[in-house]
C-alpha atoms as a PDB file:
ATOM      1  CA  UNK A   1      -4.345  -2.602  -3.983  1.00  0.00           C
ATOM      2  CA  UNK A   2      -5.761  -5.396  -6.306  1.00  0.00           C
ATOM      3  CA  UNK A   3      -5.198  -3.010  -9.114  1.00  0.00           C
ATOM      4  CA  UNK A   4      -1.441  -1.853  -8.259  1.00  0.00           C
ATOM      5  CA  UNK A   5      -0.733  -5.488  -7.836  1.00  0.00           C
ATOM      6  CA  UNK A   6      -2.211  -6.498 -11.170  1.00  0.00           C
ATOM      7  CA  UNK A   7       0.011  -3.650 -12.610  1.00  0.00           C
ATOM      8  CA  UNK A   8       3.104  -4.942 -11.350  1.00  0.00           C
ATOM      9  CA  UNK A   9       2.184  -8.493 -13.139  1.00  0.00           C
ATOM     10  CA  UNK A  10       1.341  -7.350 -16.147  1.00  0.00           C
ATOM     11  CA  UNK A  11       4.461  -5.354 -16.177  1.00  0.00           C
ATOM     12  CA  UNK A  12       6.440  -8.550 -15.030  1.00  0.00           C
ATOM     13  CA  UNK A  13       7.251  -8.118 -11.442  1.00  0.00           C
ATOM     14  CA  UNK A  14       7.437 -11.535  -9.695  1.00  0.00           C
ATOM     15  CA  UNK A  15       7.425 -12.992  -6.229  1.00  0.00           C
ATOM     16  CA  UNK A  16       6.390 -12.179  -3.157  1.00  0.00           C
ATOM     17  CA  UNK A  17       8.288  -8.648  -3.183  1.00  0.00           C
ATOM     18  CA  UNK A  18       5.706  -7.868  -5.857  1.00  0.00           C
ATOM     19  CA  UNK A  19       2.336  -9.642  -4.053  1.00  0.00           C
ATOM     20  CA  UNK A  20       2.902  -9.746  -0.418  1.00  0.00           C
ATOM     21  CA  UNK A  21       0.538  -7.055   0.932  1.00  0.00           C
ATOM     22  CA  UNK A  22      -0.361  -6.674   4.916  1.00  0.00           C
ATOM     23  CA  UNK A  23      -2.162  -4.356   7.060  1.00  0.00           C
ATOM     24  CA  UNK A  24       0.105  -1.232   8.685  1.00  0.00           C
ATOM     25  CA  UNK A  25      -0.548   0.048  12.269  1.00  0.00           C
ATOM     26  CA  UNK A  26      -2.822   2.457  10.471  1.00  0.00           C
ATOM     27  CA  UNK A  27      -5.319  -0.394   9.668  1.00  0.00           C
ATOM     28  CA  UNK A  28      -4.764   0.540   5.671  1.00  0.00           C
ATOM     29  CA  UNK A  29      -3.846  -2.169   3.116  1.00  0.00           C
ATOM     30  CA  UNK A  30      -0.024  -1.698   1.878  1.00  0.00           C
ATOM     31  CA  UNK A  31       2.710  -3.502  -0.563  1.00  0.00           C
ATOM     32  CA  UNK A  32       6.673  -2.364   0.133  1.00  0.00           C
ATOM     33  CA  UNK A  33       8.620  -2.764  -3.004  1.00  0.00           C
ATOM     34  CA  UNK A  34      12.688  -2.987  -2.870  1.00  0.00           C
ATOM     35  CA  UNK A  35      14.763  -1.940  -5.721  1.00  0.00           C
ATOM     36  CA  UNK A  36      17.967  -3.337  -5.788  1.00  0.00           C
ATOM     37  CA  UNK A  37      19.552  -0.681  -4.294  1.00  0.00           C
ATOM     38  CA  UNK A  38      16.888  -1.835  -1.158  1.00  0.00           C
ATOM     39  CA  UNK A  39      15.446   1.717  -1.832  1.00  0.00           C
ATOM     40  CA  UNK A  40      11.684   1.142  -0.669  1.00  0.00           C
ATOM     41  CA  UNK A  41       8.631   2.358  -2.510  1.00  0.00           C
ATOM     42  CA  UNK A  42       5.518   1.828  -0.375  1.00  0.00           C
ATOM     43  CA  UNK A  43       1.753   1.630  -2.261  1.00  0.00           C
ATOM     44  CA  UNK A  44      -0.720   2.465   0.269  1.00  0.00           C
ATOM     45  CA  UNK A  45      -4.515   2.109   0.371  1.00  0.00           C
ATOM     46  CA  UNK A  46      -6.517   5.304   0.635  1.00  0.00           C
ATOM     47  CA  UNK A  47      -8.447   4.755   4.019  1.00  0.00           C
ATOM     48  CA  UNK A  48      -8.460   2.019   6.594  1.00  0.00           C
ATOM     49  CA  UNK A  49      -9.957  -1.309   5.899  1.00  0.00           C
ATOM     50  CA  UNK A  50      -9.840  -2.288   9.772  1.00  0.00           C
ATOM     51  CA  UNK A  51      -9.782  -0.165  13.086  1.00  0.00           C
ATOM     52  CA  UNK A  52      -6.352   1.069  13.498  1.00  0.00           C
ATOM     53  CA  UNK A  53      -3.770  -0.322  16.610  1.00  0.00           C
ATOM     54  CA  UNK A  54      -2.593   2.319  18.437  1.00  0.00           C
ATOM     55  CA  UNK A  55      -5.633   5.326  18.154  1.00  0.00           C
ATOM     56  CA  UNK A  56      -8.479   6.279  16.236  1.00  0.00           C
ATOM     57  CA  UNK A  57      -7.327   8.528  12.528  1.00  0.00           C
ATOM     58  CA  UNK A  58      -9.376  11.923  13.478  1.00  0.00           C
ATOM     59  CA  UNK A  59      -7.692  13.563  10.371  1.00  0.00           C
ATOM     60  CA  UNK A  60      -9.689  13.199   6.995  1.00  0.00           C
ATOM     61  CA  UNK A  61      -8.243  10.049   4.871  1.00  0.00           C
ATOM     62  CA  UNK A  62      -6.577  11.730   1.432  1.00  0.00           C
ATOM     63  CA  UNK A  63      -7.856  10.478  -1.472  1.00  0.00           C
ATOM     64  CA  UNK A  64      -7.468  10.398  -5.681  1.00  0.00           C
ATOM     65  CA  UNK A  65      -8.285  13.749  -6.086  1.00  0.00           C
ATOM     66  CA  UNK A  66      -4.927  14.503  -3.707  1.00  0.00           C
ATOM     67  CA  UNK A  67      -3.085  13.236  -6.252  1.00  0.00           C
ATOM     68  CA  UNK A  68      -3.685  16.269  -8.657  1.00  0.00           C
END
């Protein structure tokens, strides 16, 4: 997330829209992003970086190589 974040700086994208991340249901690490048209665009960390709410993930986390 560090890295998406720095991205958005560097390509000058200010505020907390652009900085505030938090922690989904999921457990995983995520930034929402709003155009103006409020259309969302969510970045989303790979795998969980705490134990999720609701029920374990038995599924297998996707990864980079999903991205292909």
């Amino acid at each position: 997330m560090a890295d998406a974040v720095a991205a958005l700086e560097r390509n000058l994208c200010e505020g907390a829209n652009c900085t505030k991340t938090q922690i989904g249901r999921d457990g995983k690490v995520q930034l929402n992003l709003f155009d103006p048209d409020l259309t969302r665009v969510e970045y989303m960390e790979f795998t969980p970086t705490r134990e999720p709410c609701c029920s374990p993930f038995v599924g297998k986390h996707p990864g980079p190589e999903e991205d292909k």
